[in-house]
C-alpha atoms as a PDB file:
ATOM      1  CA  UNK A   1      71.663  17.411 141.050  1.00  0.00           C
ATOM      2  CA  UNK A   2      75.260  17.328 139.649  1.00  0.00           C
ATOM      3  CA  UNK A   3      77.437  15.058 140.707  1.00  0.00           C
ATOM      4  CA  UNK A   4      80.481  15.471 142.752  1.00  0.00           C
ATOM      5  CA  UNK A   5      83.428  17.108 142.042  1.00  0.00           C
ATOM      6  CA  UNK A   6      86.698  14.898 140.666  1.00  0.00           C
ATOM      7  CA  UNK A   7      90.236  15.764 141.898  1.00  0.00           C
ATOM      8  CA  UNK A   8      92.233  15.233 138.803  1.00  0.00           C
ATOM      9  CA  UNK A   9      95.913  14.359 138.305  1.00  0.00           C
ATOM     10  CA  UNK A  10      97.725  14.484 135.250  1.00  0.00           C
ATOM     11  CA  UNK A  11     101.272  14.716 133.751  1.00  0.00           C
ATOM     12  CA  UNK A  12     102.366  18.019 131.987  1.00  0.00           C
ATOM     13  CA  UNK A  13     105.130  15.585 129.517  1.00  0.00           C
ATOM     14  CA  UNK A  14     103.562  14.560 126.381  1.00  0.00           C
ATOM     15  CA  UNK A  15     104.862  13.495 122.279  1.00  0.00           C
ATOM     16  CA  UNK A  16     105.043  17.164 121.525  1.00  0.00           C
ATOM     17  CA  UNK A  17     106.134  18.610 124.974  1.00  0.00           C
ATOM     18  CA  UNK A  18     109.685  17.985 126.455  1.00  0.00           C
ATOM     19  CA  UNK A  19     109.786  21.215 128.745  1.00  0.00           C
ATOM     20  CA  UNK A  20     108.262  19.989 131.437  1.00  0.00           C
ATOM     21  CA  UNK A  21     108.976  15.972 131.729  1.00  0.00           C
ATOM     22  CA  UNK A  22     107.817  13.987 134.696  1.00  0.00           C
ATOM     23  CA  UNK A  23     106.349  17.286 136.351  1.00  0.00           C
ATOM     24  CA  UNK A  24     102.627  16.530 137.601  1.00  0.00           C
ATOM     25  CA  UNK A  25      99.314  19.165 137.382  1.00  0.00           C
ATOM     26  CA  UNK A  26      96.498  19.021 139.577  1.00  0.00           C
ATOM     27  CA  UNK A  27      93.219  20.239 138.893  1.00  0.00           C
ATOM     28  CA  UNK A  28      89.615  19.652 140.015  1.00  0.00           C
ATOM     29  CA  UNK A  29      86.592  18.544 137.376  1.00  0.00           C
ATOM     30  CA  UNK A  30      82.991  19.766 137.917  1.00  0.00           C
ATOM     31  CA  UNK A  31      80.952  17.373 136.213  1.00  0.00           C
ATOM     32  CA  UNK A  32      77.429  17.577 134.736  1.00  0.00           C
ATOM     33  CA  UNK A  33      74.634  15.219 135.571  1.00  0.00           C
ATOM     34  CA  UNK A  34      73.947  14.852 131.635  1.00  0.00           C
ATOM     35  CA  UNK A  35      76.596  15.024 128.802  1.00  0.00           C
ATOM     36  CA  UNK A  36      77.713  18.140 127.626  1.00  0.00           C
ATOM     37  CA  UNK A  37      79.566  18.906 124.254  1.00  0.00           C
ATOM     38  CA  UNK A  38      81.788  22.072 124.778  1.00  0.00           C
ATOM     39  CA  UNK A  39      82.998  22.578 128.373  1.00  0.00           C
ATOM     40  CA  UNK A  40      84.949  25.595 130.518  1.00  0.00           C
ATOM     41  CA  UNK A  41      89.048  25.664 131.349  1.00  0.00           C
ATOM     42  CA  UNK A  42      89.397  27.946 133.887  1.00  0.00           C
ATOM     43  CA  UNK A  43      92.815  29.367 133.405  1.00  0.00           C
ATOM     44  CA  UNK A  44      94.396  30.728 136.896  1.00  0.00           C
ATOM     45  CA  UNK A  45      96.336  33.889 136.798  1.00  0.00           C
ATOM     46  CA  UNK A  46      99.303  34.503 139.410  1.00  0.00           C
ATOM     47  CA  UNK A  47      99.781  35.011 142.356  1.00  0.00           C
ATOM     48  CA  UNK A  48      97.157  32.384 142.646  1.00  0.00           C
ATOM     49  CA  UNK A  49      95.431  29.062 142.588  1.00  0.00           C
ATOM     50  CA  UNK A  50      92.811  27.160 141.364  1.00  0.00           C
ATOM     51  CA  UNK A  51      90.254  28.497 144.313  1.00  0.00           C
ATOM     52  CA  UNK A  52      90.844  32.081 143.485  1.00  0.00           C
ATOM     53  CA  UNK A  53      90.180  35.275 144.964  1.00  0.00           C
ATOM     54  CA  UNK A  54      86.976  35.336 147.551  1.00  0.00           C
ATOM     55  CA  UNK A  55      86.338  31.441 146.245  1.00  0.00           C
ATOM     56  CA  UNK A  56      85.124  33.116 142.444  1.00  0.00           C
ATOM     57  CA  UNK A  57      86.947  30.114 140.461  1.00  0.00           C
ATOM     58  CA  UNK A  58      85.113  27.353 142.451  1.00  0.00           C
ATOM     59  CA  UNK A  59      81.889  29.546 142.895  1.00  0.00           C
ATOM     60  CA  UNK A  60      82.064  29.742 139.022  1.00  0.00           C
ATOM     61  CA  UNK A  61      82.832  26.231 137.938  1.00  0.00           C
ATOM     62  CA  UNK A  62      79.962  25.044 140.355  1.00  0.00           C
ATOM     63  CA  UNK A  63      77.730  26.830 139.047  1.00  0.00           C
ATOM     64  CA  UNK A  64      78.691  26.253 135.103  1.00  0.00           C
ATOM     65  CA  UNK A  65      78.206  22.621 136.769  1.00  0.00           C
ATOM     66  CA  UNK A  66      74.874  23.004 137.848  1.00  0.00           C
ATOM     67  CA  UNK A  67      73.903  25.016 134.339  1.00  0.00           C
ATOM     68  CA  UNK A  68      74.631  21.813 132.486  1.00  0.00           C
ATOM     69  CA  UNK A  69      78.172  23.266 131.419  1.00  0.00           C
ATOM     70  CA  UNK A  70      81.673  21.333 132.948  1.00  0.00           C
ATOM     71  CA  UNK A  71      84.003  22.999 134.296  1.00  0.00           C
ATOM     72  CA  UNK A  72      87.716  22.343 134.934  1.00  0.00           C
ATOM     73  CA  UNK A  73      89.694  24.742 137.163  1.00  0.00           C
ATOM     74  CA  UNK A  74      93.679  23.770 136.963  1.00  0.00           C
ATOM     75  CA  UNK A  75      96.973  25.034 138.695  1.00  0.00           C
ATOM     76  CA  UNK A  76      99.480  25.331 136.070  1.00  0.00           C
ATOM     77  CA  UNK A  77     103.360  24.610 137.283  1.00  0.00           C
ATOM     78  CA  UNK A  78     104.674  26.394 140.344  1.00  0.00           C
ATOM     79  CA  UNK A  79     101.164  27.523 141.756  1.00  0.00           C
ATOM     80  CA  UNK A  80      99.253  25.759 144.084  1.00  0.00           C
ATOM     81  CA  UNK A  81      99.752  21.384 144.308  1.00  0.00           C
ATOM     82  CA  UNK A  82     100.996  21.207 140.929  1.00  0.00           C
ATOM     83  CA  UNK A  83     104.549  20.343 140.671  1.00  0.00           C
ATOM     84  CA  UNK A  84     107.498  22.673 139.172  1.00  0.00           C
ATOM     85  CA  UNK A  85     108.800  25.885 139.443  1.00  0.00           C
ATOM     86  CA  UNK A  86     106.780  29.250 139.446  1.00  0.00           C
ATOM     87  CA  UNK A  87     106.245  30.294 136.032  1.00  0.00           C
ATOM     88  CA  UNK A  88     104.724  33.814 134.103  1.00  0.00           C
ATOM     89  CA  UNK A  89     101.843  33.659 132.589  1.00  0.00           C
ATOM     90  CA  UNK A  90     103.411  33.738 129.179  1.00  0.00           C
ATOM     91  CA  UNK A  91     104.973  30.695 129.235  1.00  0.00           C
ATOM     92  CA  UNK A  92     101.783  28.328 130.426  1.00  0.00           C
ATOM     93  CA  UNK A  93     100.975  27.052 126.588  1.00  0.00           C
ATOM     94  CA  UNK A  94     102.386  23.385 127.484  1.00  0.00           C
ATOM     95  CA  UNK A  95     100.455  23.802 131.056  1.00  0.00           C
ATOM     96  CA  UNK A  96      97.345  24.658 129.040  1.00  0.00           C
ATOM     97  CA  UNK A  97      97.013  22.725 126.525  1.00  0.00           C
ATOM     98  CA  UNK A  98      97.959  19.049 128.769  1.00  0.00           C
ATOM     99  CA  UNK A  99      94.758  20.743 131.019  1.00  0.00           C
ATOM    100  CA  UNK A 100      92.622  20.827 127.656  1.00  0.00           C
ATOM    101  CA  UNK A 101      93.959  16.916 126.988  1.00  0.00           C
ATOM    102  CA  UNK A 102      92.919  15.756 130.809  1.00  0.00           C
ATOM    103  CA  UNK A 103      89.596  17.974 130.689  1.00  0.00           C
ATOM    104  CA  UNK A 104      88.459  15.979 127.650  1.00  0.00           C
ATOM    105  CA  UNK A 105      89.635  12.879 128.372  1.00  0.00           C
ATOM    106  CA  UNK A 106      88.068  13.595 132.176  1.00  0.00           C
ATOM    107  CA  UNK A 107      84.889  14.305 130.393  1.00  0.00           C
ATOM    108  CA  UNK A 108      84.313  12.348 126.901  1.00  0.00           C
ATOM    109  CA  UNK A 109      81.869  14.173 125.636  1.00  0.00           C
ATOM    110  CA  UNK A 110      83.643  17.274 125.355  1.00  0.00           C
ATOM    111  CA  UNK A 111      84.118  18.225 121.667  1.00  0.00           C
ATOM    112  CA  UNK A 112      85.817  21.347 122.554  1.00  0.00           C
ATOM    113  CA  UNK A 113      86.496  23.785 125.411  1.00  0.00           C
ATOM    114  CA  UNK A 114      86.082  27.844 126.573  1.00  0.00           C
ATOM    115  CA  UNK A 115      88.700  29.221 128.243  1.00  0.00           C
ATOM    116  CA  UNK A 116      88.130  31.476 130.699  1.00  0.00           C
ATOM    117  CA  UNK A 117      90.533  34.010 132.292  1.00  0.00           C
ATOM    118  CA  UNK A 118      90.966  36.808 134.680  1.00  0.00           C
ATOM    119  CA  UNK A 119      94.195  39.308 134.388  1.00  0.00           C
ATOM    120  CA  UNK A 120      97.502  37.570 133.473  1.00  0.00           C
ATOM    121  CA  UNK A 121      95.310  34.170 132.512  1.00  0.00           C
ATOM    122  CA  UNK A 122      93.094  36.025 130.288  1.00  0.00           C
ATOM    123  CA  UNK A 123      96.056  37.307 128.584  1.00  0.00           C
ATOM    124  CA  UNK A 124      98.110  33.770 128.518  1.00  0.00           C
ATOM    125  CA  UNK A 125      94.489  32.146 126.970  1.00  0.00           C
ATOM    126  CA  UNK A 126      94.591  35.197 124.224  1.00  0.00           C
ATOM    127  CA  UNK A 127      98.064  33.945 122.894  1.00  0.00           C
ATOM    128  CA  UNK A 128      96.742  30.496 123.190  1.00  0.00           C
ATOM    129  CA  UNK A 129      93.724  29.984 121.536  1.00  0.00           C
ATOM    130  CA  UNK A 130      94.480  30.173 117.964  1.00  0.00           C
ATOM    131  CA  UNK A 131      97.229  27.064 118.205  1.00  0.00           C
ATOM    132  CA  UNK A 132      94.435  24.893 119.521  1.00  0.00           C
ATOM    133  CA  UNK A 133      91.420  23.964 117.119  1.00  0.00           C
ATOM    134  CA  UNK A 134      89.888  22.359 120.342  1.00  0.00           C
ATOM    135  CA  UNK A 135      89.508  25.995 122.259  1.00  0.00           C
ATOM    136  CA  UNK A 136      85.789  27.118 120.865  1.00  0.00           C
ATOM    137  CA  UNK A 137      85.351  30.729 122.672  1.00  0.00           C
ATOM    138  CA  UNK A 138      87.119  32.486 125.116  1.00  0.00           C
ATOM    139  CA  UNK A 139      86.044  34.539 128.224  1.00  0.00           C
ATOM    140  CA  UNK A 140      88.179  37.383 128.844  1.00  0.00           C
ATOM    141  CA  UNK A 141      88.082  39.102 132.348  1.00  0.00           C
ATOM    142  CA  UNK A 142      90.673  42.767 132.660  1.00  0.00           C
ATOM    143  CA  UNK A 143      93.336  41.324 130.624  1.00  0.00           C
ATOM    144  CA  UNK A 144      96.736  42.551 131.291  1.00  0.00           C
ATOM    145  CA  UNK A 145      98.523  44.109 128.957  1.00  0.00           C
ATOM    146  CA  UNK A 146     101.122  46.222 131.220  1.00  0.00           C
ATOM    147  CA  UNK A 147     103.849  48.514 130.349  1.00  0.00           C
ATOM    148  CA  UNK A 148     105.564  52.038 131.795  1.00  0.00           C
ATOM    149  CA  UNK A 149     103.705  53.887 128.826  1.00  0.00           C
ATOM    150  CA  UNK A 150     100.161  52.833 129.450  1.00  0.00           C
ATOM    151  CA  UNK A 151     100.423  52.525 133.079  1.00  0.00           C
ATOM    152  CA  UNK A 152     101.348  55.760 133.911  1.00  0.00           C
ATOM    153  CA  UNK A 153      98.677  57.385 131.473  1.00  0.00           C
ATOM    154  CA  UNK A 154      96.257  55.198 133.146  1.00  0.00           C
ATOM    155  CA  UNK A 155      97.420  56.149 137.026  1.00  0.00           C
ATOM    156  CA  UNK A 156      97.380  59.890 135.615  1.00  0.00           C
ATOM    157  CA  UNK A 157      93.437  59.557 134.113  1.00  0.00           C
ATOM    158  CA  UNK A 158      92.142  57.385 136.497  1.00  0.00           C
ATOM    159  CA  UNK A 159      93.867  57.737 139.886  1.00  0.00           C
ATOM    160  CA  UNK A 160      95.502  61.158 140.874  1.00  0.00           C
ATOM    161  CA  UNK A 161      92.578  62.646 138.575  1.00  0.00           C
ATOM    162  CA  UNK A 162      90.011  61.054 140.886  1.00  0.00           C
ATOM    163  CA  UNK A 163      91.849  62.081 144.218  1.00  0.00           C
ATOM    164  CA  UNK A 164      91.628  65.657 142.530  1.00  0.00           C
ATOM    165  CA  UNK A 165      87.789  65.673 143.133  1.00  0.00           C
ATOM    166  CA  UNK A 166      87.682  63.732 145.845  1.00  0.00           C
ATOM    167  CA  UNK A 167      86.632  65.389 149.243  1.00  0.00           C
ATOM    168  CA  UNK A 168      88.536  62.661 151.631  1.00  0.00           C
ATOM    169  CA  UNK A 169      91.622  63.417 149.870  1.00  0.00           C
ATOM    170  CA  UNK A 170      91.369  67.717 150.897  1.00  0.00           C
ATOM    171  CA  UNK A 171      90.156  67.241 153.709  1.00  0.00           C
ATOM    172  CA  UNK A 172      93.441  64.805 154.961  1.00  0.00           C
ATOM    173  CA  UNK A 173      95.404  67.232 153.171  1.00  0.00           C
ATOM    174  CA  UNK A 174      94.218  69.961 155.176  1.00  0.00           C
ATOM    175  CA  UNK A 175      94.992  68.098 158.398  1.00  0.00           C
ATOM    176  CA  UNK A 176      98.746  67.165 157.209  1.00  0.00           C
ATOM    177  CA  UNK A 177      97.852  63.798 156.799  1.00  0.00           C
ATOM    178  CA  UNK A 178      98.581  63.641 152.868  1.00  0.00           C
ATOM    179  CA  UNK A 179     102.535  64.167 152.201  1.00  0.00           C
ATOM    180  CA  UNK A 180     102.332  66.275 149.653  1.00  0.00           C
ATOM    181  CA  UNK A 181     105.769  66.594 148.231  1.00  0.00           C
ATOM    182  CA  UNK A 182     105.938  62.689 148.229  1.00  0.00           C
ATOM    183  CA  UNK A 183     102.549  62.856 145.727  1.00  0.00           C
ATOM    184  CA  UNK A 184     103.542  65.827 143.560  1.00  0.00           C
ATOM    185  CA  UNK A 185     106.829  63.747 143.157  1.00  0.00           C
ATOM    186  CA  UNK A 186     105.174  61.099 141.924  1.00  0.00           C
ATOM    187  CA  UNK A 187     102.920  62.573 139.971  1.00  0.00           C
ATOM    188  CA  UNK A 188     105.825  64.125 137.612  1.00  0.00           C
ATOM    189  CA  UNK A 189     107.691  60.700 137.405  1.00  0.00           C
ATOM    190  CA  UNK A 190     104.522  59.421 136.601  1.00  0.00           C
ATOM    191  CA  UNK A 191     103.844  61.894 134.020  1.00  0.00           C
ATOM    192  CA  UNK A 192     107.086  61.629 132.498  1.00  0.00           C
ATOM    193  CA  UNK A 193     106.743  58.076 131.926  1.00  0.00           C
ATOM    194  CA  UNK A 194     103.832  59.055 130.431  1.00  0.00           C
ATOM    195  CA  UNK A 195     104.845  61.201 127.670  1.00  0.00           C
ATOM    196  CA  UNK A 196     108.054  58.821 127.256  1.00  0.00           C
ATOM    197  CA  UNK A 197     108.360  57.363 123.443  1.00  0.00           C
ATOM    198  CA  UNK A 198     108.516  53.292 123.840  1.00  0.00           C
ATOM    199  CA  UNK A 199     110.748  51.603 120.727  1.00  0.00           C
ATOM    200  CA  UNK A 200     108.404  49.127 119.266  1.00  0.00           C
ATOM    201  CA  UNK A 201     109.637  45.230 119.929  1.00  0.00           C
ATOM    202  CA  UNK A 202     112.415  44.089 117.500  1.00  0.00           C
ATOM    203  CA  UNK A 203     110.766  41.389 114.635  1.00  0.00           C
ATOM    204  CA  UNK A 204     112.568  38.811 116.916  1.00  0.00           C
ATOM    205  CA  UNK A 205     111.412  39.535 119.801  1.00  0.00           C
ATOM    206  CA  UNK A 206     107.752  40.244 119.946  1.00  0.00           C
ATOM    207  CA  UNK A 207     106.368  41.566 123.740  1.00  0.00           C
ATOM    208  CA  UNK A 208     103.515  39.803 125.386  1.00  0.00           C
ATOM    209  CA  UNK A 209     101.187  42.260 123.998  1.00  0.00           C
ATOM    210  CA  UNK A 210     101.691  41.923 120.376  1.00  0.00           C
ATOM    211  CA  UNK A 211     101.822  38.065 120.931  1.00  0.00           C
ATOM    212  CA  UNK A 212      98.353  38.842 122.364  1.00  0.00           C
ATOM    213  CA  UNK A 213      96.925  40.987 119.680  1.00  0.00           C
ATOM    214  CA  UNK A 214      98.306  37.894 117.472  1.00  0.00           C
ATOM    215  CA  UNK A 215      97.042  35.402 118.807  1.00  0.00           C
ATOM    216  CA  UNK A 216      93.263  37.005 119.100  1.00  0.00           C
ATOM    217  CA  UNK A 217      93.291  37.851 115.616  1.00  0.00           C
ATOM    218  CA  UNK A 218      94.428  34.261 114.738  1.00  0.00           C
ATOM    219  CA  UNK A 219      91.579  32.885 116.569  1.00  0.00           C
ATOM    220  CA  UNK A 220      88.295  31.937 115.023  1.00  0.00           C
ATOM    221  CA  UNK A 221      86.263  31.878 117.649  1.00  0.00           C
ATOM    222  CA  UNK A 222      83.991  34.284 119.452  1.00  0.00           C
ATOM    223  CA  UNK A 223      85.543  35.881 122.216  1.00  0.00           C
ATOM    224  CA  UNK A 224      83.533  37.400 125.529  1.00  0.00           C
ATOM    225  CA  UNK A 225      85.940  40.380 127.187  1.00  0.00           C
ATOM    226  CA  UNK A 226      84.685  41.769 130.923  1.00  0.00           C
ATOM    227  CA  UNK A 227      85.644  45.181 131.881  1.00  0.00           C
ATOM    228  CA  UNK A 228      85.768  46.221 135.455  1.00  0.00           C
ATOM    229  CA  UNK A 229      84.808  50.182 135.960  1.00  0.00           C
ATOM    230  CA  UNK A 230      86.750  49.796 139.416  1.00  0.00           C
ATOM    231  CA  UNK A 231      89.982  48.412 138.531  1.00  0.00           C
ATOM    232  CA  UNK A 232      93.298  49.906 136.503  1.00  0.00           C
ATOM    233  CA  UNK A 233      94.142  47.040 135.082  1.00  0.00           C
ATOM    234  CA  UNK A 234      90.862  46.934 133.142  1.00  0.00           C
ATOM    235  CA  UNK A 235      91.417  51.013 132.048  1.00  0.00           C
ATOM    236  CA  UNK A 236      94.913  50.093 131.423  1.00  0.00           C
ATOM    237  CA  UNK A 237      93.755  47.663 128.868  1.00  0.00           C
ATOM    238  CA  UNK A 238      91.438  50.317 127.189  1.00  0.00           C
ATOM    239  CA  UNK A 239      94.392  52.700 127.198  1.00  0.00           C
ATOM    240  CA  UNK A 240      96.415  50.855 125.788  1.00  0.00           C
ATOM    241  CA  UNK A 241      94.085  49.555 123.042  1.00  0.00           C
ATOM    242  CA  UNK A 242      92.479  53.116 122.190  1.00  0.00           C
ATOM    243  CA  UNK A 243      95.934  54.723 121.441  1.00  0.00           C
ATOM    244  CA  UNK A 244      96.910  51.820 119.377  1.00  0.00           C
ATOM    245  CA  UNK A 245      95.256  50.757 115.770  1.00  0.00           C
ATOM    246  CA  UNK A 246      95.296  47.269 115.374  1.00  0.00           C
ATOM    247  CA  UNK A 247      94.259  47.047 118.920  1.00  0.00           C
ATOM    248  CA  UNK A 248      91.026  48.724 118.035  1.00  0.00           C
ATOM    249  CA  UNK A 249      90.715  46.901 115.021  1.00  0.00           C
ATOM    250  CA  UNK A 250      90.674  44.101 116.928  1.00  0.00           C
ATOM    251  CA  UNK A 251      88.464  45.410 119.738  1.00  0.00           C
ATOM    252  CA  UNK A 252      85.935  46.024 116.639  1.00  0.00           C
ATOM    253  CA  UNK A 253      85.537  42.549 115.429  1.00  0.00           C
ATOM    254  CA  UNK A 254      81.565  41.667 115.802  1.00  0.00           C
ATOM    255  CA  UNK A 255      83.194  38.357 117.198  1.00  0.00           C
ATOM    256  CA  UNK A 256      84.136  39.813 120.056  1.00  0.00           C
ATOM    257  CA  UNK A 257      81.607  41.205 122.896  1.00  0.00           C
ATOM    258  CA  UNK A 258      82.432  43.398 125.390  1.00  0.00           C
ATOM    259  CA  UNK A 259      80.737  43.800 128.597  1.00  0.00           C
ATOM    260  CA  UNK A 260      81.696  46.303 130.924  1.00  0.00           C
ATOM    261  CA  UNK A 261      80.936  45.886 135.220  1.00  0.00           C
ATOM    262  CA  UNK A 262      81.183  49.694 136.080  1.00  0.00           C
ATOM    263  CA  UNK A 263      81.225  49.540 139.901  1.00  0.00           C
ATOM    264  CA  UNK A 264      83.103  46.444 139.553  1.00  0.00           C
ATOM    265  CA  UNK A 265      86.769  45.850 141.119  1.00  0.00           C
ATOM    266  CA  UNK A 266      89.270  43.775 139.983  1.00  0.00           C
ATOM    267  CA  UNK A 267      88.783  40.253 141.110  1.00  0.00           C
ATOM    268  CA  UNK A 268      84.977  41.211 140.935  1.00  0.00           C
ATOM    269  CA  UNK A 269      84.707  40.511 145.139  1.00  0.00           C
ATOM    270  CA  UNK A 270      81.066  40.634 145.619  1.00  0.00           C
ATOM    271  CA  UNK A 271      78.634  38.220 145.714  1.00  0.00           C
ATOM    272  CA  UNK A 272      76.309  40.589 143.196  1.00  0.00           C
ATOM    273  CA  UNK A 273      79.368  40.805 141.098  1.00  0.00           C
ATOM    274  CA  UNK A 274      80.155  36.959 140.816  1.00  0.00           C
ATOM    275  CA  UNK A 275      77.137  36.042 140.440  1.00  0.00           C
ATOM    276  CA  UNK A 276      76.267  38.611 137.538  1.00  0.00           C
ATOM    277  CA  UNK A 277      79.991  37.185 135.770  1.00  0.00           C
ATOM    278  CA  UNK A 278      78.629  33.255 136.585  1.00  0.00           C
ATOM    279  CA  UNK A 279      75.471  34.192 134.983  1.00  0.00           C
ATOM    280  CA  UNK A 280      77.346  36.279 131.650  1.00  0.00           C
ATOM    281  CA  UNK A 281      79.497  33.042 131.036  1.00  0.00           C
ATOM    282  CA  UNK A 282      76.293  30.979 130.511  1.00  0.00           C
ATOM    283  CA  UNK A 283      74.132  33.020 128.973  1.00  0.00           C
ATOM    284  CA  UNK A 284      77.502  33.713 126.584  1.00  0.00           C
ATOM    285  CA  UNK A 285      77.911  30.292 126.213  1.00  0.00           C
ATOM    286  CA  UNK A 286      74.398  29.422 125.519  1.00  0.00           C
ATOM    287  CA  UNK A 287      73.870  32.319 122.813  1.00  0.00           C
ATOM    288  CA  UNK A 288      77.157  32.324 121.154  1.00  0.00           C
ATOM    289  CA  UNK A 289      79.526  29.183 121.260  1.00  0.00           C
ATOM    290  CA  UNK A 290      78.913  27.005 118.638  1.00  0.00           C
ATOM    291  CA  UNK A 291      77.289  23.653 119.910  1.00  0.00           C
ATOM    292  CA  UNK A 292      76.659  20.293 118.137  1.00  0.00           C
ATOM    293  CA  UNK A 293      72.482  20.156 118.127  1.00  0.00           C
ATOM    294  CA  UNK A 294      72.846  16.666 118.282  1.00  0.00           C
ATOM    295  CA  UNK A 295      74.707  15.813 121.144  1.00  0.00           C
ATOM    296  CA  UNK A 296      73.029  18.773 122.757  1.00  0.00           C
ATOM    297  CA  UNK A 297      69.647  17.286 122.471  1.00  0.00           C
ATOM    298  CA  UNK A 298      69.706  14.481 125.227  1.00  0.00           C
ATOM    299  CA  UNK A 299      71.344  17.009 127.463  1.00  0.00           C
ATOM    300  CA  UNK A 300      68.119  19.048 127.238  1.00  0.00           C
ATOM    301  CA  UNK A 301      65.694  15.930 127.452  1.00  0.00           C
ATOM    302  CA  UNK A 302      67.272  14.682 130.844  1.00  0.00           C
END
């Protein structure tokens, strides 16, 4: 039986972090009846907090719980009871790595921690990781990685193509129920986007999804990336990867393992679906993240 569940409040200032004196995080520790050595941050994406979508953030760190595996589920500044103001995802490195500080010191025998993150989150843990030799594996859920380019190839390929074939679609159409100037004007805005050249971020200036592709290639540790079949922000992300090189350099690292949910929506809002994800994350953990034998052993006695 695992024991309860610890409300945890802890201050985002720190020696190295002046951005964000005297403001306060809350976050909310699922413990394990026996000690564990590497544990899971789960990293909320906006607009949300630490509960998540159809309860999937406490459904998840329960059951990591209950698997022997602690969880720690956090709002970061400006979401939820933490204090500040509302922030973008990639700006959350102070928020993060204070959460890693109070999840460890919350649960001393943590040796290092998994962070795990869905959208916007999985992207803010991806630039992340590599500037914390505490962060052991990461657990990747649709990243986000949007721009005008990739979204509108994406809405071309994987939306109006779909309401091409689909029956619903003709058959309101038929009725007068579909505007249809309204669509075929957005399909050609949409298409030129599409076709439009983006300039590549100056040297000085780096966009979110280089610092992304950075920081995954910086990081050392095995990463565990969840595709949703049902969701464009998912097919966004492998647009945007497949027309770009390093990307699928990247994507091609036998670190990395990708899983892919094909009925799947984006928040992943079934029970069938959660639990499948609940169940990845340990078996992930288990297999792959790299534990201490050791400390591990009394763990598996008890």
């Amino acid at each position: 039986m695992t024991p309860p569940e610890i409300p945890l409040l802890f201050s985002c200032s720190g020696q190295k972090l002046t951005t964000c004196a005297g403001e306060r995080l809350f976050g909310i520790v699922s413990p394990t009846a026996a000690p564990a050595d590497v544990g899971v941050l789960v990293v909320v994406g906006g607009p949300q907090y630490r509960v998540g979508s159809h309860r999937q953030f406490t459904l998840l760190a329960r059951a990591l719980a209950a698997a022997g595996i602690p969880a720690f589920r956090f709002d970061h500044r400006g979401m939820g009871d933490s204090d500040g103001d509302m922030r973008s995802f990639d700006t959350i490195d102070d928020d993060i790595e204070r959460a890693v500080d109070a999840f460890m010191k919350a649960v001393p025998s943590l040796r290092g921690v998994v962070i795990w993150g869905l959208c916007d989150a999985a992207s803010a843990a991806m630039m992340y990781a590599h500037r914390d030799p505490r962060v052991r594996g990461l657990v990747l859920l649709n990243p986000w990685v949007r721009d005008t380019q990739s979204q509108a190839v994406t809405q071309i390929k994987h939306y109006y193509a779909r309401r091409l074939v689909d029956g619903a679609f003709w058959r309101k159409l038929l009725r007068g129920e579909v505007q249809l100037l309204n669509s075929v004007t957005g399909l050609m805005r949409t298409s030129r986007s599409a076709i439009a050249t983006t300039k590549p971020a100056a040297a000085t200036n780096a966009s979110f999804q280089d610092r992304m592709l950075a920081g995954w290639r910086a990081f050392a540790g095995p990463s565990l990336l969840v595709l949703s079949g049902n969701d464009l922000t998912a097919r966004e992300f492998v647009e945007y990867a497949q027309a770009r090189a390093p990307w699928q350099k990247a994507l091609a690292n036998p670190r990395i393992r990708r899983e892919d949910f094909a009925e799947a929506d984006h928040t992943f809002s079934t029970r069938a679906w959660r639990d499948r994800v609940a169940a990845l994350t340990i078996d992930w953990i288990r297999s792959t993240v790299t534990t201490d034998k050791t400390s591990a052993q009394p763990a598996a006695a008890h």
